[in-house]
PDB file of N, CA and C in Angstrom:
ATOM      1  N   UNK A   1       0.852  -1.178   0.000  1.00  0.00           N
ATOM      2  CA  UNK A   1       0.000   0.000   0.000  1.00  0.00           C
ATOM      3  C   UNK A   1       0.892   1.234   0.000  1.00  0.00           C
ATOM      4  N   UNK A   2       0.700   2.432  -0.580  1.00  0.00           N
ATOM      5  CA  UNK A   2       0.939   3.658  -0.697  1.00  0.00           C
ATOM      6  C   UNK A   2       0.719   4.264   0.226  1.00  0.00           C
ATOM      7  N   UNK A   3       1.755   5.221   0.407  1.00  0.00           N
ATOM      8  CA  UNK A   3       0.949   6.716   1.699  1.00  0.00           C
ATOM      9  C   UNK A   3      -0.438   7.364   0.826  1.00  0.00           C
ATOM     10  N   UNK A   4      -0.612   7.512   0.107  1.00  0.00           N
ATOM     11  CA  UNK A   4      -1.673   8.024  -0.415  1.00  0.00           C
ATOM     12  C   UNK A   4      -3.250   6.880  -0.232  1.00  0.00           C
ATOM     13  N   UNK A   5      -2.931   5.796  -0.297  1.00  0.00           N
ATOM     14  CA  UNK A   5      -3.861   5.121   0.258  1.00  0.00           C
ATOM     15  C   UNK A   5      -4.234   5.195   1.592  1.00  0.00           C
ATOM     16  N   UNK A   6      -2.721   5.173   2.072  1.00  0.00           N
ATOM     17  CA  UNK A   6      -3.450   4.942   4.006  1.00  0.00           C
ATOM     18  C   UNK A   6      -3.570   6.594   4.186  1.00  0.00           C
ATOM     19  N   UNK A   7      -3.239   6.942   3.545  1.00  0.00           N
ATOM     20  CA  UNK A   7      -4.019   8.408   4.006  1.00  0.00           C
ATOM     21  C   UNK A   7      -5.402   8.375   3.939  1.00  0.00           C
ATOM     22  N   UNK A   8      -5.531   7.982   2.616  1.00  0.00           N
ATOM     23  CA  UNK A   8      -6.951   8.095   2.691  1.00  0.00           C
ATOM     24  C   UNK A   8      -8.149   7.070   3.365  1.00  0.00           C
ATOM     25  N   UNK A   9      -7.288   6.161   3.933  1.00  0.00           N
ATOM     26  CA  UNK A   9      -7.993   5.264   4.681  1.00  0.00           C
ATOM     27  C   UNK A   9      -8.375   5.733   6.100  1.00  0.00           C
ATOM     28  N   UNK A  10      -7.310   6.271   6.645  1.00  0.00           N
ATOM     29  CA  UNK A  10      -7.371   7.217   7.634  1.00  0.00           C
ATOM     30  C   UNK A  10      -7.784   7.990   7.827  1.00  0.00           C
ATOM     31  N   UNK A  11      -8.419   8.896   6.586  1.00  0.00           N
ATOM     32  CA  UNK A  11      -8.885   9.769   6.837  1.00  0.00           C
ATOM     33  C   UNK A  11     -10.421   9.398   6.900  1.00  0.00           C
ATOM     34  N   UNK A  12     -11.335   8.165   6.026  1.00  0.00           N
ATOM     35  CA  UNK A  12     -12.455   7.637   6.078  1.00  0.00           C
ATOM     36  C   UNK A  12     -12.846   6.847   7.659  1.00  0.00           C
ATOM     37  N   UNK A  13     -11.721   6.680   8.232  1.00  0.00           N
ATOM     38  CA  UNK A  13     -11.571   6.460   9.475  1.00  0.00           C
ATOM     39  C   UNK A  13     -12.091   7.330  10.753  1.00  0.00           C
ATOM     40  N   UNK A  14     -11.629   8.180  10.227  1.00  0.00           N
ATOM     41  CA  UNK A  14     -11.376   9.365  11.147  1.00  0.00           C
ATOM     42  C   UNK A  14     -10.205   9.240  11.877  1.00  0.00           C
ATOM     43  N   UNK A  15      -9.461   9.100  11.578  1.00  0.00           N
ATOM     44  CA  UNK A  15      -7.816   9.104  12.325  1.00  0.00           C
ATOM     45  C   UNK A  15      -6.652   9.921  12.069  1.00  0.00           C
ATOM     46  N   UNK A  16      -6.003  10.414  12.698  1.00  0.00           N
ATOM     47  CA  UNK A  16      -5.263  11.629  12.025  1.00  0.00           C
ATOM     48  C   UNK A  16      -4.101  11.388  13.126  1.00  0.00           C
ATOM     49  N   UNK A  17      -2.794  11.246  12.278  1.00  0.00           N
ATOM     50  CA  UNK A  17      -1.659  11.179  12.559  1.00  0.00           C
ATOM     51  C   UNK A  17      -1.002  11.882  13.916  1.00  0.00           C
ATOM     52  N   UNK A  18      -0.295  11.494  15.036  1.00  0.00           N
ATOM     53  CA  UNK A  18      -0.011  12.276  15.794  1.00  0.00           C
ATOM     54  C   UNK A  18       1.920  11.834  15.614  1.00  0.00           C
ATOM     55  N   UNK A  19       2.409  13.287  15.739  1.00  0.00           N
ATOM     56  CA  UNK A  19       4.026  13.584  15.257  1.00  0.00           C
ATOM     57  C   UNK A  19       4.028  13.702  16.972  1.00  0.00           C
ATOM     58  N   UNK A  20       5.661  13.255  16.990  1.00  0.00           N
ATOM     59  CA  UNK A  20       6.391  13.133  17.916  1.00  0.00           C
ATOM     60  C   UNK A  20       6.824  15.085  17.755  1.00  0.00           C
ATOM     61  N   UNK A  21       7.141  15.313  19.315  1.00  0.00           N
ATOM     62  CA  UNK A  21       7.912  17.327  18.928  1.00  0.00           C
ATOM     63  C   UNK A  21       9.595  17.043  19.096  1.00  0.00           C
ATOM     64  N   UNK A  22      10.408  17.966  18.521  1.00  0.00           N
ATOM     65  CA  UNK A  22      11.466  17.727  18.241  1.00  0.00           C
ATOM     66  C   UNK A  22      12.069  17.574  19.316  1.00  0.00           C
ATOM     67  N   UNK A  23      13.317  16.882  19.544  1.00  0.00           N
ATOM     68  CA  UNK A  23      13.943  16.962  20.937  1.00  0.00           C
ATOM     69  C   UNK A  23      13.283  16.368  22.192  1.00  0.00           C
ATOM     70  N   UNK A  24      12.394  15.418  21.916  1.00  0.00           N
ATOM     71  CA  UNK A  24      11.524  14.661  22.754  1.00  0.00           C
ATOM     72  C   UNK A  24      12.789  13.421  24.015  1.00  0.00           C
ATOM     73  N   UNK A  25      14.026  13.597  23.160  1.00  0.00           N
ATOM     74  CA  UNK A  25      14.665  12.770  23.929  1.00  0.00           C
ATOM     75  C   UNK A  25      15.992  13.258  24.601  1.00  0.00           C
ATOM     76  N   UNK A  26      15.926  14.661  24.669  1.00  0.00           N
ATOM     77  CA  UNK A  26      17.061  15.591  25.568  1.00  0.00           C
ATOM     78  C   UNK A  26      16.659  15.401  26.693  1.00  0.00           C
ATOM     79  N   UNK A  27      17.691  15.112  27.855  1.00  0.00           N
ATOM     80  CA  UNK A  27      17.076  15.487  29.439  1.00  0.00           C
ATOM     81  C   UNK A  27      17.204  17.417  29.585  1.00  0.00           C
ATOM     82  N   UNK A  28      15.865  17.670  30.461  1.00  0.00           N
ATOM     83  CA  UNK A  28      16.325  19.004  30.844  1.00  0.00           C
ATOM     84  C   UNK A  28      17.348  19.493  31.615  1.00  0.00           C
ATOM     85  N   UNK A  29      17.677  20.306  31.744  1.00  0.00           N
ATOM     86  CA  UNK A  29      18.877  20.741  32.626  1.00  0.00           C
ATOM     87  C   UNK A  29      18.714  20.710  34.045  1.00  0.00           C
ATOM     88  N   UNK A  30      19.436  19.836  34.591  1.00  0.00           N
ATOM     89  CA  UNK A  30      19.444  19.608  35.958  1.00  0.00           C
ATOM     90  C   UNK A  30      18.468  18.301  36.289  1.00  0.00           C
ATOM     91  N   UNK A  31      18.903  17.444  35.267  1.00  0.00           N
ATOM     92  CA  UNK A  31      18.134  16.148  35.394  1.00  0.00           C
ATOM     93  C   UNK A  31      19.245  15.116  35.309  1.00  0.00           C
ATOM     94  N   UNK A  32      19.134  14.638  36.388  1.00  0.00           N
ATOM     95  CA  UNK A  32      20.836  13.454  36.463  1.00  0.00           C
ATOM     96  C   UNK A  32      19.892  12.641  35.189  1.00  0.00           C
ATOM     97  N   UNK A  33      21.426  12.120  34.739  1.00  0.00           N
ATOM     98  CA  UNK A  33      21.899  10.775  33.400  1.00  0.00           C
ATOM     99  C   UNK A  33      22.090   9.312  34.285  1.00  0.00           C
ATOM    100  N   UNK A  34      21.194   8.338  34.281  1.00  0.00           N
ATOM    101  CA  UNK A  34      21.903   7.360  34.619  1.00  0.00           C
ATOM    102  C   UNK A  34      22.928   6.759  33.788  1.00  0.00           C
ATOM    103  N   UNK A  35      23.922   5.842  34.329  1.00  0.00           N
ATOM    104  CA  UNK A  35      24.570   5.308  33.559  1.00  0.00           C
ATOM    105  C   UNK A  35      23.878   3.778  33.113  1.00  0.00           C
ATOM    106  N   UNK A  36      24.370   3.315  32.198  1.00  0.00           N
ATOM    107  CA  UNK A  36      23.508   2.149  31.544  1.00  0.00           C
ATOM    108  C   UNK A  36      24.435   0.855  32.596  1.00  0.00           C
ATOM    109  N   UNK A  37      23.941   0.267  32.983  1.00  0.00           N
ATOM    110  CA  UNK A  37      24.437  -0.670  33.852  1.00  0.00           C
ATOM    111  C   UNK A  37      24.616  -2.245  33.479  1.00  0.00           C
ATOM    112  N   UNK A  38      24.313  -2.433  32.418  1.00  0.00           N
ATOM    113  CA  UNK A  38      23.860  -4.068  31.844  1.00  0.00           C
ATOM    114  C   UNK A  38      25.382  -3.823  31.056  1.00  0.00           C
ATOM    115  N   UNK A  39      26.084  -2.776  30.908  1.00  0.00           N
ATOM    116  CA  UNK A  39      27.526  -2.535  29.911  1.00  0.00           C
ATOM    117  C   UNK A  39      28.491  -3.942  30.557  1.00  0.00           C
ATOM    118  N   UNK A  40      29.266  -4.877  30.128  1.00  0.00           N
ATOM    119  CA  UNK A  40      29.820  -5.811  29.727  1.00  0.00           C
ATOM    120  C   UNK A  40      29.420  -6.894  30.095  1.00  0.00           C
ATOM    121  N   UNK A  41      27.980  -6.867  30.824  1.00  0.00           N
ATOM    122  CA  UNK A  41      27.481  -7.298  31.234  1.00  0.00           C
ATOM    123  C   UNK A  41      26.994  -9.297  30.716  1.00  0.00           C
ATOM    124  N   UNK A  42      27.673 -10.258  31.033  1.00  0.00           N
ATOM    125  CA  UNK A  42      27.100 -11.644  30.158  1.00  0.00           C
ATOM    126  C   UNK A  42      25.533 -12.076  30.829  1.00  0.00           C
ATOM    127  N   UNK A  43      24.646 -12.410  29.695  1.00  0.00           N
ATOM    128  CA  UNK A  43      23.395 -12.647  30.540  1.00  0.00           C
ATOM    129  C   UNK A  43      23.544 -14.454  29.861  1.00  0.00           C
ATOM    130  N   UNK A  44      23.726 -15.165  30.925  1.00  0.00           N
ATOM    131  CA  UNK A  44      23.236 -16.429  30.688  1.00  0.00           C
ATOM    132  C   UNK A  44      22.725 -17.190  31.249  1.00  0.00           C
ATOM    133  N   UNK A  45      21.310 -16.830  31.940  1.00  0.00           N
ATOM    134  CA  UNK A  45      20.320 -17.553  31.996  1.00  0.00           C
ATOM    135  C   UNK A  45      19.143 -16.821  32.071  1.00  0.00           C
ATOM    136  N   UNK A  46      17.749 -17.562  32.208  1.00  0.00           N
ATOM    137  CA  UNK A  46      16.641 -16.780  31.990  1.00  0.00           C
ATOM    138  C   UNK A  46      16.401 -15.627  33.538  1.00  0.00           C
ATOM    139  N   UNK A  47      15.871 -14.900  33.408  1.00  0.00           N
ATOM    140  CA  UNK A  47      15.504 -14.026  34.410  1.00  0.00           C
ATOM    141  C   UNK A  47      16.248 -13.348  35.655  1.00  0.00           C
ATOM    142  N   UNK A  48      17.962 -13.590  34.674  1.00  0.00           N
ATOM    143  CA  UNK A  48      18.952 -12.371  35.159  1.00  0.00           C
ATOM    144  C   UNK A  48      18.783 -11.371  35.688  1.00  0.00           C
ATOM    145  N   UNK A  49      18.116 -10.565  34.036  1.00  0.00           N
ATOM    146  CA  UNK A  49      17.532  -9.383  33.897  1.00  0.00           C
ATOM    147  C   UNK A  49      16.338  -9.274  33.483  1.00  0.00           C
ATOM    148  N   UNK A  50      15.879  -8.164  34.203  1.00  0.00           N
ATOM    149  CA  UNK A  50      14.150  -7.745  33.246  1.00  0.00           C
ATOM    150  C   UNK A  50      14.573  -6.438  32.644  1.00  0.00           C
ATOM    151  N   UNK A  51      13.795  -5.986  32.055  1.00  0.00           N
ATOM    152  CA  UNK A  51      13.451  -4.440  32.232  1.00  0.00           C
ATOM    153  C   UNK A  51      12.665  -3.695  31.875  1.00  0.00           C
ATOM    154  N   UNK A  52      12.077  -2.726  31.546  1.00  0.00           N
ATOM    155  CA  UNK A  52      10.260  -2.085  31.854  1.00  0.00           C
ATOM    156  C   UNK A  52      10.699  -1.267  30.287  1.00  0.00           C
ATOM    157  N   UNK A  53       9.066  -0.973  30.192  1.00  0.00           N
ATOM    158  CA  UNK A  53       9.481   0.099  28.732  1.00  0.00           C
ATOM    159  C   UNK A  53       8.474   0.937  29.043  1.00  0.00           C
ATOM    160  N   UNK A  54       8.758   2.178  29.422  1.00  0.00           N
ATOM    161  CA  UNK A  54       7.734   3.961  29.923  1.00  0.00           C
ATOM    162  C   UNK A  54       7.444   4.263  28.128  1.00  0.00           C
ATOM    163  N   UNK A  55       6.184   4.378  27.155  1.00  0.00           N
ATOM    164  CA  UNK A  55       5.973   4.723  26.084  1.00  0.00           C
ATOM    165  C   UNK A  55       5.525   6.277  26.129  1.00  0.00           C
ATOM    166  N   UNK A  56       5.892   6.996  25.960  1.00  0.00           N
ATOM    167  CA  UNK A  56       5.176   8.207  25.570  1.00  0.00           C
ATOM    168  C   UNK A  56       3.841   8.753  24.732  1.00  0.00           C
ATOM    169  N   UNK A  57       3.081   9.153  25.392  1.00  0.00           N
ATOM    170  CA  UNK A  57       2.237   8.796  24.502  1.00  0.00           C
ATOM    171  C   UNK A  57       1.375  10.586  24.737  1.00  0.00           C
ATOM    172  N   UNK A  58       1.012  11.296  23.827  1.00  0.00           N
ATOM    173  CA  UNK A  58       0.761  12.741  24.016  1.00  0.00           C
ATOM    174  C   UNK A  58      -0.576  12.880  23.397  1.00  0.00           C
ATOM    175  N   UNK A  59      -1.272  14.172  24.721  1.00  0.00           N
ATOM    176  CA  UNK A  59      -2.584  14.243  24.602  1.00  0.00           C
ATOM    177  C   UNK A  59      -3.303  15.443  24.924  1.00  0.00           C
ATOM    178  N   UNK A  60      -3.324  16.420  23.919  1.00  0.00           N
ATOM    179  CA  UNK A  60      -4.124  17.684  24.219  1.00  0.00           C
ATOM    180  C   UNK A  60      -3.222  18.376  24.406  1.00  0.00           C
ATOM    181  N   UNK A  61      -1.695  18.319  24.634  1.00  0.00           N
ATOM    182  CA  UNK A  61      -0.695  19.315  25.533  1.00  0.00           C
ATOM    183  C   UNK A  61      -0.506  18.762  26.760  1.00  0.00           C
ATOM    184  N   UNK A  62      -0.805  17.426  26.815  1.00  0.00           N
ATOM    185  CA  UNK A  62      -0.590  17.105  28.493  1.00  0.00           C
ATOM    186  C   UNK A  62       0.661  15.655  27.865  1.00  0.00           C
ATOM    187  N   UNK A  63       1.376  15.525  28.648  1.00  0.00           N
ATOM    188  CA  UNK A  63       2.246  14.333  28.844  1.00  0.00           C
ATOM    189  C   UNK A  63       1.415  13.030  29.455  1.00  0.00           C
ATOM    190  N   UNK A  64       1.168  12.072  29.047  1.00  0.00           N
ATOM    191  CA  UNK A  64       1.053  10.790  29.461  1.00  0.00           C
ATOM    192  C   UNK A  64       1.920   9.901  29.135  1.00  0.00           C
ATOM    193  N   UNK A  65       2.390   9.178  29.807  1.00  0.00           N
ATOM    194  CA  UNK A  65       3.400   7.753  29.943  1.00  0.00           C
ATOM    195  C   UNK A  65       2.343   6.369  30.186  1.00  0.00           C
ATOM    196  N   UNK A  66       2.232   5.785  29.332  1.00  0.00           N
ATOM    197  CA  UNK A  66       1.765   4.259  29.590  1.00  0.00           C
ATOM    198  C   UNK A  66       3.107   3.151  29.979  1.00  0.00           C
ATOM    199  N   UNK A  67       2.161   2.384  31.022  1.00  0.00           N
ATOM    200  CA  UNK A  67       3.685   0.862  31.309  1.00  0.00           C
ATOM    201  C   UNK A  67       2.747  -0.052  30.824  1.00  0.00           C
ATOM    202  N   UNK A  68       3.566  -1.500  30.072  1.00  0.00           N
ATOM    203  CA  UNK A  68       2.979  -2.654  30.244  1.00  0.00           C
ATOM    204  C   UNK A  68       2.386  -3.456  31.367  1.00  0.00           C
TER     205      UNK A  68
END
């Protein structure tokens, strides 16, 4: 399928694209950096490690975060 199709599928839908805003992944100033901790890290066996995924998800001008 074409962008011109799912456009227009979307649009018979009623659905309309939502864009990410630029720079969505800078920390602000005066926001500690963790360091990544899994670095040389060997994983060999099941349930070593987990780890979570925070999605961004934007609404009206307000910030929402969904978790699994």
């Amino acid at each position: 399928m074409n962008e011109k199709r799912i456009r227009r599928l979307m649009r018979l839908m009623g659905l309309m694209p939502i864009y990410q805003k630029p720079n969505t992944s800078k920390a602000a100033k005066g926001h500690k950096t963790y360091p990544y901790l899994l670095r040389g890290l060997r994983i060999t066996q099941p349930n070593q490690v987990w780890c979570a995924d925070i999605t961004y998800l934007p609404k009206h001008a307000q910030k929402r975060h969904a978790t699994p």
